[in-house]
Protein backbone atom coordinates (compact mmCIF):
# COMPACT_ATOMS: atom_id res chain seq x y z
CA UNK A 1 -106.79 33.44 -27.78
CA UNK A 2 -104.39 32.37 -30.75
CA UNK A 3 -105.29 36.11 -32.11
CA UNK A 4 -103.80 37.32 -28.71
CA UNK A 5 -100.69 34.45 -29.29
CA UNK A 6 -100.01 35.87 -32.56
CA UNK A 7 -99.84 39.58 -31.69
CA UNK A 8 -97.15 38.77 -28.15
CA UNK A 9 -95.21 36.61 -30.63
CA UNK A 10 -94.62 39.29 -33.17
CA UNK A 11 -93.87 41.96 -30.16
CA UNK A 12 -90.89 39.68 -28.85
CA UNK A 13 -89.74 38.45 -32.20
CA UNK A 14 -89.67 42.86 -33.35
CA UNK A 15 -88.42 43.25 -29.50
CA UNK A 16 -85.87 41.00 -30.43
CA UNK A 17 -84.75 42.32 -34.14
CA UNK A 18 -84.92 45.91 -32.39
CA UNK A 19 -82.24 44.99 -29.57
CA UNK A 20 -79.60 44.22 -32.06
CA UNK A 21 -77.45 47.08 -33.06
CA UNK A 22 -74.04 48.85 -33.18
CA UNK A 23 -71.39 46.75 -31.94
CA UNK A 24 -72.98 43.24 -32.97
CA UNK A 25 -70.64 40.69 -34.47
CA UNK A 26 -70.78 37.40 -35.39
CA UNK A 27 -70.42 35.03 -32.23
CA UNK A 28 -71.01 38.33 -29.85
CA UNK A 29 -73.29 38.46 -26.92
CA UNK A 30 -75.17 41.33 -27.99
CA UNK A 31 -77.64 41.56 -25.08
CA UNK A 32 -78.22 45.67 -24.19
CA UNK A 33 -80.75 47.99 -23.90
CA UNK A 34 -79.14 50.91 -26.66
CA UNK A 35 -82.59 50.98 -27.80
CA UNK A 36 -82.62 54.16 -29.91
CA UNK A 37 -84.85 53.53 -32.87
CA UNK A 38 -84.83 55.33 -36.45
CA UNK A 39 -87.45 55.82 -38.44
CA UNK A 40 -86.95 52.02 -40.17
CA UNK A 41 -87.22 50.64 -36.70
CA UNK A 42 -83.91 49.71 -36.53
CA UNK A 43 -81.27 50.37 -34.43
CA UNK A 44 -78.51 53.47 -34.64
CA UNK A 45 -76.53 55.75 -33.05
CA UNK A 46 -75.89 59.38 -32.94
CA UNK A 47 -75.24 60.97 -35.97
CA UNK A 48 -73.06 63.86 -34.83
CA UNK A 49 -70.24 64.89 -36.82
CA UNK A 50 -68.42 66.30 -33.80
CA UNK A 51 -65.25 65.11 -33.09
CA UNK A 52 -63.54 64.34 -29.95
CA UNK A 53 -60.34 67.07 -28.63
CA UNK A 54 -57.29 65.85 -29.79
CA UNK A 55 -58.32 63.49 -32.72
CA UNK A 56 -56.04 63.95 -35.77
CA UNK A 57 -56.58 63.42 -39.31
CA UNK A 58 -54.84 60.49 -40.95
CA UNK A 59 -52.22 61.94 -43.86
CA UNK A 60 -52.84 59.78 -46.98
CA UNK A 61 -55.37 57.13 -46.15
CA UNK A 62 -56.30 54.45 -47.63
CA UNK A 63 -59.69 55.84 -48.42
CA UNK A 64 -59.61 59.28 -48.38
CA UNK A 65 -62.26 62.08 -47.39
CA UNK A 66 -65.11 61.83 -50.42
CA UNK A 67 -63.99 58.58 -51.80
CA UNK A 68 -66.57 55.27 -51.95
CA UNK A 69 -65.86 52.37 -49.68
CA UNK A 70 -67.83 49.25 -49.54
CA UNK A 71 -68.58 47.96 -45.69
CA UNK A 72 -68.28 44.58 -44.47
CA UNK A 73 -68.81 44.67 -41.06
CA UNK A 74 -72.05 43.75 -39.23
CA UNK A 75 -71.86 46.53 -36.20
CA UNK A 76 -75.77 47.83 -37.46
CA UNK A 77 -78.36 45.72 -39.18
CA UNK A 78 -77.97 47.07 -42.83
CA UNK A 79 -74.21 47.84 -42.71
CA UNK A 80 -72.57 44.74 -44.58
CA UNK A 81 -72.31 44.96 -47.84
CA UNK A 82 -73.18 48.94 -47.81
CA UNK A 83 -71.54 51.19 -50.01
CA UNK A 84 -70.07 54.05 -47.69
CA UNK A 85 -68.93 57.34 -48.18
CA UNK A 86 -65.82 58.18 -46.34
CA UNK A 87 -66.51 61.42 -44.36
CA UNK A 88 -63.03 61.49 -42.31
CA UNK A 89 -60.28 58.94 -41.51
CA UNK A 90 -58.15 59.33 -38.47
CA UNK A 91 -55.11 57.58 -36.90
CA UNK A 92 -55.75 56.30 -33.40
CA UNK A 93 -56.70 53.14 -31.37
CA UNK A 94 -59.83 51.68 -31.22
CA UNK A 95 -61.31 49.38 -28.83
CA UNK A 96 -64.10 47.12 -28.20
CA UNK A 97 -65.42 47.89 -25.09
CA UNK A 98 -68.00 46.36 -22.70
CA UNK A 99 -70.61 48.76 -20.65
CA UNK A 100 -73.49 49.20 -18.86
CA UNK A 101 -75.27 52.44 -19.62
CA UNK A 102 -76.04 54.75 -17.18
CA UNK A 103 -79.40 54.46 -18.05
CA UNK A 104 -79.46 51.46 -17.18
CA UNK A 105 -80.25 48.06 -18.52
CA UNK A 106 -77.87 44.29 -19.62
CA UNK A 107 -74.55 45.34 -20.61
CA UNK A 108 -73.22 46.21 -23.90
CA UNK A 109 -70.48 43.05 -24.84
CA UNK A 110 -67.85 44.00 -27.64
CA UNK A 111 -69.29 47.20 -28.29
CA UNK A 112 -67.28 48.58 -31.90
CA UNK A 113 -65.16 50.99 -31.86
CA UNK A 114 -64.49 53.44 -29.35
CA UNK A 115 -61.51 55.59 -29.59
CA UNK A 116 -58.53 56.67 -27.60
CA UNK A 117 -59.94 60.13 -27.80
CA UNK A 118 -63.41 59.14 -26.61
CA UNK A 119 -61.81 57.78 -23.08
CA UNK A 120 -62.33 59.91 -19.69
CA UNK A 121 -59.02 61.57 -19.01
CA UNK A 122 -57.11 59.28 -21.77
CA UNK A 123 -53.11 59.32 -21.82
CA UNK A 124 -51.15 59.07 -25.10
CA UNK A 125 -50.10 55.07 -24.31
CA UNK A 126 -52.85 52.51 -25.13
CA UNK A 127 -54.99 50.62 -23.31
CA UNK A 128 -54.57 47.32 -22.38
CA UNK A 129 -57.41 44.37 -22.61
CA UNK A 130 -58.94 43.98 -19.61
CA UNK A 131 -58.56 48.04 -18.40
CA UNK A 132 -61.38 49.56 -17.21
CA UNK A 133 -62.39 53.57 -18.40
CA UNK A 134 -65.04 55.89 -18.01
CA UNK A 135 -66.57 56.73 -21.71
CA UNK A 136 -66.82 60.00 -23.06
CA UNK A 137 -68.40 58.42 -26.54
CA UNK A 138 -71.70 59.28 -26.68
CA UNK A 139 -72.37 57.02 -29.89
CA UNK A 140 -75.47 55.51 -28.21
CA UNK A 141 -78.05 55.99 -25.08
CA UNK A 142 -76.26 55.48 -21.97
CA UNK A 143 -72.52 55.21 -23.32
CA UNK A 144 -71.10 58.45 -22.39
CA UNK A 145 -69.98 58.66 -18.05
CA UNK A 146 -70.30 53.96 -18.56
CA UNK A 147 -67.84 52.22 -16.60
CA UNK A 148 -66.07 50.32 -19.23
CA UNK A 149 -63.49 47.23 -20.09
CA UNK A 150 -61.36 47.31 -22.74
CA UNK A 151 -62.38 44.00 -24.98
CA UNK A 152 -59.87 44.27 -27.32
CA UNK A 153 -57.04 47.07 -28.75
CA UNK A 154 -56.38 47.83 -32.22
CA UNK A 155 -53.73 50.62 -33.70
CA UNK A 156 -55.46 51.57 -37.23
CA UNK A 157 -57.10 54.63 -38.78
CA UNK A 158 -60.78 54.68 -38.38
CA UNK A 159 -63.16 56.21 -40.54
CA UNK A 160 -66.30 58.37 -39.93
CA UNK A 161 -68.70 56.93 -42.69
CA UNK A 162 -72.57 58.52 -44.09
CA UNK A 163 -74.22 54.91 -45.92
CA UNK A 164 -77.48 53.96 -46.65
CA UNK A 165 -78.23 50.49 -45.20
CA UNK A 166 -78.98 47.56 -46.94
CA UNK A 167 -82.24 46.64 -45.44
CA UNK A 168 -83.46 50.22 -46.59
CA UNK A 169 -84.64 53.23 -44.60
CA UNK A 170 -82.88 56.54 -44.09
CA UNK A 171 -79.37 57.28 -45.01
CA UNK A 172 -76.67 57.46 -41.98
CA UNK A 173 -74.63 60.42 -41.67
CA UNK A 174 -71.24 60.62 -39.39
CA UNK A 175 -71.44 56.75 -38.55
CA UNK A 176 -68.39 56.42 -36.02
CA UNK A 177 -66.66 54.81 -36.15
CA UNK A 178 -65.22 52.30 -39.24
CA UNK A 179 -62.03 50.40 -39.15
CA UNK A 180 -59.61 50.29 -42.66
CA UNK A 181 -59.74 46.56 -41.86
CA UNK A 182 -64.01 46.36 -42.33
CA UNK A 183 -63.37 48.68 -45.50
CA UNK A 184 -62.99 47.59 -49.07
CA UNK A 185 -62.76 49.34 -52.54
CA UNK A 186 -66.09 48.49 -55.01
């Protein structure tokens, strides 16, 4: 019996490390079901370098294409504190947005970032808080077609981002997306 106690309480407690993910912050309800595993077990998003229609490259950023960036945001496990290598940098708006994937499950609280670009039918104007979209991001299981709110709206240039995280495993290539503001020189 305690054998059989031992083995359920490592499931939930490696349940429970494999739920948390991209768009985790401090003080965030991060209860979801984006539960796309890489080979370390932990949780990520799609690596596709494809960018949405109408996107457009920032002109002199802060951290341009090639250069080193240290992270120190929290969105993945393994991301804070990661040195990052800046793969493009773009001017929009990003948002944190809550969902629930079409395929089902909790929803996603202050998911970070999606873009203007990645919106169903997006205008030019901003979103307010509180809006609700359609997402076209397809960063994790689920996201793209979600019925969305708008958390939160920030103008700034966001970066696409290939790191290796801190808790080890596999390098990630075409993270999206990367506020200046979570970005730092070494």
């Amino acid at each position: 019996m305690k054998k059989y106690a031992m083995i359920l309480l490592t499931t939930v407690i490696t349940s429970s490390l494999m739920l948390s993910g991209c768009g985790k912050n401090a003080g965030q309800d991060n209860s979801s079901s984006n539960s796309h595993t890489a080979s370390t077990g932990e949780m990520h998003h799609s690596d596709s370098g494809e960018l949405p229609e109408g996107l457009h490259e920032k002109k002199n950023p802060t951290y341009p294409v090639g250069s080193q960036a240290v992270m120190s945001t929290d969105h993945m496990a393994g991301m804070k504190g990661a040195e990052a290598t800046i793969v493009g940098a773009y001017e929009t708006t990003a948002y944190t947005v809550s969902y629930t994937p079409t395929t089902g499950g909790d929803t996603v609280k202050n998911h970070k970032w999606v873009i203007q670009e990645e919106i169903q039918d997006h205008t030019d104007q901003p979103y307010a808080a509180g809006t609700e979209v359609v997402l076209n991001a397809d960063h994790m299981p689920g996201m793209k077609g979600a019925k969305a709110t708008i958390d939160s709206v920030e103008q700034t240039t966001v970066y696409m981002v290939d790191y290796t995280p801190t808790t080890g495993g596999d390098p990630v290539k075409n993270h999206k997306w990367v506020t200046e503001e979570e970005l730092s020189i070494q």
